[in-house]
C-alpha atoms as a PDB file:
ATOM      1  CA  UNK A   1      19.241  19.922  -6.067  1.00  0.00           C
ATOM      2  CA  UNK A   2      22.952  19.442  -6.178  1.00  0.00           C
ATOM      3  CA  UNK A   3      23.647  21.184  -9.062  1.00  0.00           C
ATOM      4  CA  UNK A   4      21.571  24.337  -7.087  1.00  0.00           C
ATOM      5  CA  UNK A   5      23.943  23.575  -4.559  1.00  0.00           C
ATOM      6  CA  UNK A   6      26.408  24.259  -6.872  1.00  0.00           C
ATOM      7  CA  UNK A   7      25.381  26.857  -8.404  1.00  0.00           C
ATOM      8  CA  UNK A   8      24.846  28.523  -4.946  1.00  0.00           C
ATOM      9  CA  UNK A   9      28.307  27.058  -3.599  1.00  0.00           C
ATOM     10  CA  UNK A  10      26.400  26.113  -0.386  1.00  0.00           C
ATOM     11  CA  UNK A  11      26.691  22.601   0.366  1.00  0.00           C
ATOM     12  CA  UNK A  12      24.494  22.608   3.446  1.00  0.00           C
ATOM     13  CA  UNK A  13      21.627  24.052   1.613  1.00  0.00           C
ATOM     14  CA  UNK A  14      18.276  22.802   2.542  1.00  0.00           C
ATOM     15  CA  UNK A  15      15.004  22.559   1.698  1.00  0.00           C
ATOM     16  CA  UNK A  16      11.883  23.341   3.102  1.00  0.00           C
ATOM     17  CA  UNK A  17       9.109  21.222   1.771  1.00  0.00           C
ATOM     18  CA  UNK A  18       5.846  22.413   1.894  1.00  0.00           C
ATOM     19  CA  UNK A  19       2.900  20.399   1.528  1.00  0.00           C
ATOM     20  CA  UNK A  20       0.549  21.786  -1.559  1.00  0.00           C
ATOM     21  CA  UNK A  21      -1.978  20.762  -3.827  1.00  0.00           C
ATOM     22  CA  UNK A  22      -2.671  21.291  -7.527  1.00  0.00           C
ATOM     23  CA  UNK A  23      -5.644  24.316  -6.621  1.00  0.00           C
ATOM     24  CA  UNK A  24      -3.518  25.702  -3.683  1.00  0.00           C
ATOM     25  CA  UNK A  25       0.065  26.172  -4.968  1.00  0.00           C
ATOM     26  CA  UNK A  26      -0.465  29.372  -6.833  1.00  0.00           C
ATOM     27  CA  UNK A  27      -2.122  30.671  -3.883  1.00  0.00           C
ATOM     28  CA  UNK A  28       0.841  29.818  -1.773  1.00  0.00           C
ATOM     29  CA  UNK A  29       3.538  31.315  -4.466  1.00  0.00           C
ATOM     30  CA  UNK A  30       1.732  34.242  -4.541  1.00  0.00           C
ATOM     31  CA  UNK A  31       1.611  34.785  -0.993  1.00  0.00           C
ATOM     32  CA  UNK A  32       5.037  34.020  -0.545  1.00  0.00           C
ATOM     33  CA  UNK A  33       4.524  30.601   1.911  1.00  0.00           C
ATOM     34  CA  UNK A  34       7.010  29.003  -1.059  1.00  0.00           C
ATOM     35  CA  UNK A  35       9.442  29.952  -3.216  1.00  0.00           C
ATOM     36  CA  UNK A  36       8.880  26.956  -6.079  1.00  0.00           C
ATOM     37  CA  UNK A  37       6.437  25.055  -6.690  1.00  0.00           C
ATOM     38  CA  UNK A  38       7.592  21.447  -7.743  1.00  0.00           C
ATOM     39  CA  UNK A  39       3.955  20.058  -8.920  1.00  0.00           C
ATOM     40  CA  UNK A  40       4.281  19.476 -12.762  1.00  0.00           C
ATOM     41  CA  UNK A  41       2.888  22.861 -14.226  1.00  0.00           C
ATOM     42  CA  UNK A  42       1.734  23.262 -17.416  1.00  0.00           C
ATOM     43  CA  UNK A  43       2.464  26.706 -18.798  1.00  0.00           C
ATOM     44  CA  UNK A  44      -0.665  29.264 -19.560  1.00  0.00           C
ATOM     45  CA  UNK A  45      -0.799  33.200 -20.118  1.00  0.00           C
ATOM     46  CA  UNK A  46      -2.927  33.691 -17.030  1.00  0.00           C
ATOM     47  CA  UNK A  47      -0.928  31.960 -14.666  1.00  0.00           C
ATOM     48  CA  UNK A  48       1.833  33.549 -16.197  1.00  0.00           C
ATOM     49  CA  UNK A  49       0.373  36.837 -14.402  1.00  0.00           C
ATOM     50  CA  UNK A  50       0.565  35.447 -11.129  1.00  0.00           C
ATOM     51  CA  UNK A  51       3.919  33.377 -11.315  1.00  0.00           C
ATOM     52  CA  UNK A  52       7.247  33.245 -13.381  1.00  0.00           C
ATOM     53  CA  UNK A  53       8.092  29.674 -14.639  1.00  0.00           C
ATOM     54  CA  UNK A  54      11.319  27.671 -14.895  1.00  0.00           C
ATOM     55  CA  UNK A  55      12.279  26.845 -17.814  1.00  0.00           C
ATOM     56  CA  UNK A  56      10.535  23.599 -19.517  1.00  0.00           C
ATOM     57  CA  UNK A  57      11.442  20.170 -18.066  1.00  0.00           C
ATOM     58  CA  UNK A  58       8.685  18.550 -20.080  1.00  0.00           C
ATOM     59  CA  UNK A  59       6.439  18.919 -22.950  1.00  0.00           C
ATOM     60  CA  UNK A  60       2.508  16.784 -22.698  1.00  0.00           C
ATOM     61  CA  UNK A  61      -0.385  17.094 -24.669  1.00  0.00           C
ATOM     62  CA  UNK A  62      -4.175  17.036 -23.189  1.00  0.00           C
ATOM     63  CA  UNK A  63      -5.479  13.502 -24.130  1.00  0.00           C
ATOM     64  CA  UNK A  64      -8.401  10.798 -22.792  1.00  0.00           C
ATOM     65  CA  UNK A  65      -7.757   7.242 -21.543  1.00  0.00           C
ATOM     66  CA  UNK A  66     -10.582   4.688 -21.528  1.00  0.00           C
ATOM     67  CA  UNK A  67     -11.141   0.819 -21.271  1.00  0.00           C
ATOM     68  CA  UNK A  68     -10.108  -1.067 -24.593  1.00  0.00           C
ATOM     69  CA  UNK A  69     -13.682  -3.098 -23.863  1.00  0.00           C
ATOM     70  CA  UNK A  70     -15.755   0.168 -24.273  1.00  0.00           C
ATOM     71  CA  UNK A  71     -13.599   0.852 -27.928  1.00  0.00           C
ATOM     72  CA  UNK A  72     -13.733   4.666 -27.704  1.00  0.00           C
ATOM     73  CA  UNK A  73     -11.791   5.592 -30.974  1.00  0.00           C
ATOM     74  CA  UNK A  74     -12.994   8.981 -31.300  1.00  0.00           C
ATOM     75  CA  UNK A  75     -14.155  11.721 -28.659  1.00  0.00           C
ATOM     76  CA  UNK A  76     -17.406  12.036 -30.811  1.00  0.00           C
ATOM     77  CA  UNK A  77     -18.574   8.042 -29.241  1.00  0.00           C
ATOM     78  CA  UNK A  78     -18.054   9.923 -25.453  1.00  0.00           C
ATOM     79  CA  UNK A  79     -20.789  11.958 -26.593  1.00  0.00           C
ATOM     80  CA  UNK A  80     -23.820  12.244 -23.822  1.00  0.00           C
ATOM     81  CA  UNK A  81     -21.583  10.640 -21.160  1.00  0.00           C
ATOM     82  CA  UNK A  82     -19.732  11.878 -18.007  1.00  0.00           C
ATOM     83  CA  UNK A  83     -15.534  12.082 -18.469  1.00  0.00           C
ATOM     84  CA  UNK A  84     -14.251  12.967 -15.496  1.00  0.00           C
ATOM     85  CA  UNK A  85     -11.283  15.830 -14.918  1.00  0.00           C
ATOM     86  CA  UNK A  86      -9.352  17.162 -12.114  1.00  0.00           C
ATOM     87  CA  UNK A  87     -10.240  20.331 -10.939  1.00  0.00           C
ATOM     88  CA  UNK A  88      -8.008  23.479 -10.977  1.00  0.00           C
ATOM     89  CA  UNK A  89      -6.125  22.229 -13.839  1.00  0.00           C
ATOM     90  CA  UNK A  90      -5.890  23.559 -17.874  1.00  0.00           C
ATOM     91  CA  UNK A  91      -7.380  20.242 -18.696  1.00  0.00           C
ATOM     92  CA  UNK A  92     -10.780  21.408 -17.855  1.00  0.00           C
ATOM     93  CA  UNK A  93     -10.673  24.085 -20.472  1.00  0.00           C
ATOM     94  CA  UNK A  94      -9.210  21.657 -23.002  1.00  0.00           C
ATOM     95  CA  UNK A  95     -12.374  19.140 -22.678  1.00  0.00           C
ATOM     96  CA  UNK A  96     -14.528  21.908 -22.408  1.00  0.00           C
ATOM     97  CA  UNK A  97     -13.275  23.424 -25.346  1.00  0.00           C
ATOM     98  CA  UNK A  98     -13.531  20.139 -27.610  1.00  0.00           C
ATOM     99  CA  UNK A  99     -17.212  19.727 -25.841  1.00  0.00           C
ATOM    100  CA  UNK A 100     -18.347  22.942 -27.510  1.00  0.00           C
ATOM    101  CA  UNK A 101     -15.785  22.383 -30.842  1.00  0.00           C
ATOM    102  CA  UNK A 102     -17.772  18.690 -31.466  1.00  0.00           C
ATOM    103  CA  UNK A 103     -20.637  20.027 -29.820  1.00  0.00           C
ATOM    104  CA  UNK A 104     -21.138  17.522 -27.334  1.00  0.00           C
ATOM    105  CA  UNK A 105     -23.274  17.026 -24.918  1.00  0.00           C
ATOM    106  CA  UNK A 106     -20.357  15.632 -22.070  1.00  0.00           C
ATOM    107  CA  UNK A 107     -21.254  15.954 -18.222  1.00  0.00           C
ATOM    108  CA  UNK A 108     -18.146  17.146 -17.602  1.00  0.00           C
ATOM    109  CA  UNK A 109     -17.142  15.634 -13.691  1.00  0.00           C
ATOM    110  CA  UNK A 110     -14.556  17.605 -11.747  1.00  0.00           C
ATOM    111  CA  UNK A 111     -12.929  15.593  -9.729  1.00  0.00           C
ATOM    112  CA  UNK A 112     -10.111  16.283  -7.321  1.00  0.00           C
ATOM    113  CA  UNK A 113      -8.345  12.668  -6.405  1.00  0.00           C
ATOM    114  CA  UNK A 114      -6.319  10.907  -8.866  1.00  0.00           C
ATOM    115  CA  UNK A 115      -6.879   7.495  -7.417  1.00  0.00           C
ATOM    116  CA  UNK A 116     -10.632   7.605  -7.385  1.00  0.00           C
ATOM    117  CA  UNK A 117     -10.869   8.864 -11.314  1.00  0.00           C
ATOM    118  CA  UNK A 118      -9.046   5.988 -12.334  1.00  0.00           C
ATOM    119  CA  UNK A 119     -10.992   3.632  -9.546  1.00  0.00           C
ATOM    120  CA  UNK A 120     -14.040   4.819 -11.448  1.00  0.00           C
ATOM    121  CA  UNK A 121     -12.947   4.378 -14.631  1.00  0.00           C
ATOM    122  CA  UNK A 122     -11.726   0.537 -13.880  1.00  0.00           C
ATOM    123  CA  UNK A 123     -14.947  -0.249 -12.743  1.00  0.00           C
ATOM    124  CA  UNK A 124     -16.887   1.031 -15.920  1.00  0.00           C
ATOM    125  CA  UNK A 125     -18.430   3.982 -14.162  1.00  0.00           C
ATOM    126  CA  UNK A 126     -17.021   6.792 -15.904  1.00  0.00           C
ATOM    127  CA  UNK A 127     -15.797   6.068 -19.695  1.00  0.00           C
ATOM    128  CA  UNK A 128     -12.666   8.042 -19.984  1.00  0.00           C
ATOM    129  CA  UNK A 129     -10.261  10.577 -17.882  1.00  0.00           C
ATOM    130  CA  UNK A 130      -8.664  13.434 -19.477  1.00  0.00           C
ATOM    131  CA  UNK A 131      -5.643  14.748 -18.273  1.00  0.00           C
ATOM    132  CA  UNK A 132      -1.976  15.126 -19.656  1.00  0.00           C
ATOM    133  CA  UNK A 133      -0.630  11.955 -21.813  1.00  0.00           C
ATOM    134  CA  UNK A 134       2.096  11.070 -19.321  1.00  0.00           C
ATOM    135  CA  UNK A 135       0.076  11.276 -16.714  1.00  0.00           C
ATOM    136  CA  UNK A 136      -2.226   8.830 -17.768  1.00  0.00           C
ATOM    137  CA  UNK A 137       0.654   6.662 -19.083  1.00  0.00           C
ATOM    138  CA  UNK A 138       1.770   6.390 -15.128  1.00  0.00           C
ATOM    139  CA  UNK A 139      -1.875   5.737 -14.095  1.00  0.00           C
ATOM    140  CA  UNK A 140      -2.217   3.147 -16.806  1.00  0.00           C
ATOM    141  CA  UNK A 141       1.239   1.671 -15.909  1.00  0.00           C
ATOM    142  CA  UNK A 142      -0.082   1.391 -11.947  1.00  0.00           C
ATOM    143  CA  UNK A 143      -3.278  -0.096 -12.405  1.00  0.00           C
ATOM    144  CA  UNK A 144      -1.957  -3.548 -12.620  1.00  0.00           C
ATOM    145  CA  UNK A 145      -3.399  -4.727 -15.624  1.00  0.00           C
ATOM    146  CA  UNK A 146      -2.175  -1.738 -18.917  1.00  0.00           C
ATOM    147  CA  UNK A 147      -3.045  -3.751 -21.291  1.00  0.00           C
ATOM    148  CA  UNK A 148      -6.911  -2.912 -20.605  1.00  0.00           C
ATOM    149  CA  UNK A 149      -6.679   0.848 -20.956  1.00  0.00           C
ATOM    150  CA  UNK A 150      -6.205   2.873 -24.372  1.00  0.00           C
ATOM    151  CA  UNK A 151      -4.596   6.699 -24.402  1.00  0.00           C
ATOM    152  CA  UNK A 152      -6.800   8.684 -27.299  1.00  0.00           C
ATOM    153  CA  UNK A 153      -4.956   9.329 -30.605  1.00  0.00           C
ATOM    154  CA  UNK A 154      -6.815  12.563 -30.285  1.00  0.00           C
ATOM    155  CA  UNK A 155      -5.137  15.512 -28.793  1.00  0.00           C
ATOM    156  CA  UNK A 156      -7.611  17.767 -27.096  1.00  0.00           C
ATOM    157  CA  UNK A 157      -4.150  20.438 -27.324  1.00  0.00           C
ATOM    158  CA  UNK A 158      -0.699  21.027 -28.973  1.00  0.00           C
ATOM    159  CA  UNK A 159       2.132  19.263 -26.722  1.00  0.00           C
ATOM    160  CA  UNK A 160       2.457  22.285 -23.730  1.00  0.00           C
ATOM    161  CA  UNK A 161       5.615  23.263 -21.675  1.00  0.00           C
ATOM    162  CA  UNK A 162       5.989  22.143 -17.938  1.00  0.00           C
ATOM    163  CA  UNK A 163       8.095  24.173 -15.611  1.00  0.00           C
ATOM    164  CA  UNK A 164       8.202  24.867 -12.259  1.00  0.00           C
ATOM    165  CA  UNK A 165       6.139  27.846 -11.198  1.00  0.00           C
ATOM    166  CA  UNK A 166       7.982  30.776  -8.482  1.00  0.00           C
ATOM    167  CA  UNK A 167       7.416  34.366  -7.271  1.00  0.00           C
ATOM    168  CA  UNK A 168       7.427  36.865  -9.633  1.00  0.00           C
ATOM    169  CA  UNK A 169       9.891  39.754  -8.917  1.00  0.00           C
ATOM    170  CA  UNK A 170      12.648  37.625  -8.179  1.00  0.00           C
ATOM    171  CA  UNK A 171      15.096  37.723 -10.802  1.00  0.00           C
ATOM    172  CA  UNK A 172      18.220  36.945  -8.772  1.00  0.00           C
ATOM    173  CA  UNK A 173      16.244  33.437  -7.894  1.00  0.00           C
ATOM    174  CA  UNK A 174      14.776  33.411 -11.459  1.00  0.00           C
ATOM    175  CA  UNK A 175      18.017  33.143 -12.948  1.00  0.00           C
ATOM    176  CA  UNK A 176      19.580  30.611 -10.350  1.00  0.00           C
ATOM    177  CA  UNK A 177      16.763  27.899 -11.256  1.00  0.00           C
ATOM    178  CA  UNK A 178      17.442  28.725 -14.678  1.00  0.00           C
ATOM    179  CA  UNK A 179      20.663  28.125 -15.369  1.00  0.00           C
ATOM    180  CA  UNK A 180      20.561  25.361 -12.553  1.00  0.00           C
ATOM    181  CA  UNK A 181      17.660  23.597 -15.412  1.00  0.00           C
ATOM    182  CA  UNK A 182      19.864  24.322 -18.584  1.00  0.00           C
ATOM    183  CA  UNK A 183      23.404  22.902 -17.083  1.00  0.00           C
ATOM    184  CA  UNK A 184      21.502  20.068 -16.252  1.00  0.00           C
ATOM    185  CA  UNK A 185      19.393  19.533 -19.435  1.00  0.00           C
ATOM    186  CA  UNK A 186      22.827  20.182 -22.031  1.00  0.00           C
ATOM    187  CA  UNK A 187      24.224  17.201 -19.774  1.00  0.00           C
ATOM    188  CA  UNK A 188      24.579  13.731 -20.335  1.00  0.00           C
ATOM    189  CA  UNK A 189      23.056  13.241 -16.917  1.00  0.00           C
ATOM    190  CA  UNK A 190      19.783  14.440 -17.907  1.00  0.00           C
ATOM    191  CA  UNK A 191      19.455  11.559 -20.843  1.00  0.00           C
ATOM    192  CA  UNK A 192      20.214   9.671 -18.208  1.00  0.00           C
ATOM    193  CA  UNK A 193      17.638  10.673 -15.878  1.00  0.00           C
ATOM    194  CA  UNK A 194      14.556  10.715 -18.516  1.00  0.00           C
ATOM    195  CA  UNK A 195      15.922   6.901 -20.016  1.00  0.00           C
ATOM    196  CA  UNK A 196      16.027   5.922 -15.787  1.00  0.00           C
ATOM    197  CA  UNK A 197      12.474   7.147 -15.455  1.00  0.00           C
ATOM    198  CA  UNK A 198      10.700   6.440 -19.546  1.00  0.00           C
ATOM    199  CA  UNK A 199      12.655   3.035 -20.366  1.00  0.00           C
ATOM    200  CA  UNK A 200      13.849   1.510 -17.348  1.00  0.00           C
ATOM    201  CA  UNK A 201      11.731  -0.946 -14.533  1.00  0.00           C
ATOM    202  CA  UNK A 202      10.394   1.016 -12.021  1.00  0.00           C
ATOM    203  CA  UNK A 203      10.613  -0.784  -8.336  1.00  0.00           C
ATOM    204  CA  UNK A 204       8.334  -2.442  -6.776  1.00  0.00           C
ATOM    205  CA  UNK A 205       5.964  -2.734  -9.235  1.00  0.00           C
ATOM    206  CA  UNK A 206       8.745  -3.015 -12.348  1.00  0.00           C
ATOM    207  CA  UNK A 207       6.641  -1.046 -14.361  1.00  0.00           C
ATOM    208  CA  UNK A 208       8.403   0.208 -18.129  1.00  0.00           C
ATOM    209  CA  UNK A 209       6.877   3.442 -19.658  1.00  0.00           C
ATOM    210  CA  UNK A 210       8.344   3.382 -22.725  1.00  0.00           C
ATOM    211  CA  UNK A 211       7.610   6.840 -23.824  1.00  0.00           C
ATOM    212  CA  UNK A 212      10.032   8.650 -26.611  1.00  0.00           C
ATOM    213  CA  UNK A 213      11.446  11.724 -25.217  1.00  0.00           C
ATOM    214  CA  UNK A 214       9.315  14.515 -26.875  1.00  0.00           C
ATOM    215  CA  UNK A 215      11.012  16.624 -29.811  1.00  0.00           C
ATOM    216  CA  UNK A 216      10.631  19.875 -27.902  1.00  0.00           C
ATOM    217  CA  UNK A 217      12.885  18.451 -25.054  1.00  0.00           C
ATOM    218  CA  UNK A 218      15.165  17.708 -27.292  1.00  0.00           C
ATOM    219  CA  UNK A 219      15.457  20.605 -29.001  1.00  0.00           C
ATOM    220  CA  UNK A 220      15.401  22.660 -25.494  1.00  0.00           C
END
């Protein structure tokens, strides 16, 4: 935001924050209530007709997380059970494609609050979550007790860009964000940010992710 400041040479600039959800921001882009959307977006062809994208701030990969107790090594043991996903997101077409790919029988349980999956999975009434491997790693890192939940070694897709979706047609604001994202990512202050937020306590819980910063990013 300050560096947009800069870039604008407006110091008073503000921001208008609008609340949104995962299944309502694309709606809202396209209909012009918001400029940017600043949910964690995972790039795709057909939301690429509806919305330009930033460039990438992230790279994740579609994975599982289940309890350590129910030793789920391989997505062929969730076979015949319910894995629960949040609706509106690309993660429903990953599980549904390795459901048809193993040929599974999964009840596949679209779900639309964060909190609850991971309730139900603590409990032992769903087996595993699918959603993007950082995500998970935060969820994990919350629950108050990691050390009882496993991310999959499987990868249900290749590591996938994350921008920040906006209106298409707007190259003058296109290009702002843009170079805005690469000043900031060819700085010094952007290692800084990612080590702050991957390898550094996290108040109040003091919670460490630990996680490498992917190759992608640092190739971007």
């Amino acid at each position: 935001f300050d560096i947009l400041k800069q870039e604008l040479n407006i110091p008073a600039l503000k921001i208008h924050w609008v609340p949104v959800t995962t299944a309502t921001q694309f709606l809202t882009i396209e209909n012009k209530t918001i400029d940017l959307g600043c949910i964690p977006t995972i790039y795709t062809p057909e939301r690429q007709k509806v919305v330009t994208f930033s460039e990438p701030y992230f790279f994740s990969a579609t994975r599982y997380v289940s309890r350590k107790e129910d030793r789920i090594s391989d997505i062929n043991e969730l076979n015949g059970h319910t894995v629960m996903v949040k609706s509106g997101t690309v993660f429903v077409r990953h599980i549904q494609q390795a459901n048809s790919e193993h040929q599974l029988s999964l009840n596949i349980d679209l779900g639309t609050d964060n909190v609850k999956a991971f309730s139900d999975l603590e409990s032992g009434q769903t087996p595993a979550i699918v959603s993007s491997d950082v995500l998970l790693l935060g969820q994990i890192a919350l629950s108050g007790h990691p050390q009882a939940f496993a991310i999959s070694a499987d990868t249900l897709s290749p590591r996938l860009p994350i921008g920040m979706p906006m209106q298409k047609d707007n190259g003058d604001f296109t290009n702002v964000i843009n170079h805005s994202m690469k000043r900031l990512m060819l700085s010094k202050e952007f290692t800084n940010i990612y080590n702050k937020w991957f390898f550094e306590s996290i108040m109040p819980q003091g919670i460490t992710l630990n996680w490498p910063m992917p190759p992608e990013l640092k190739q971007s």
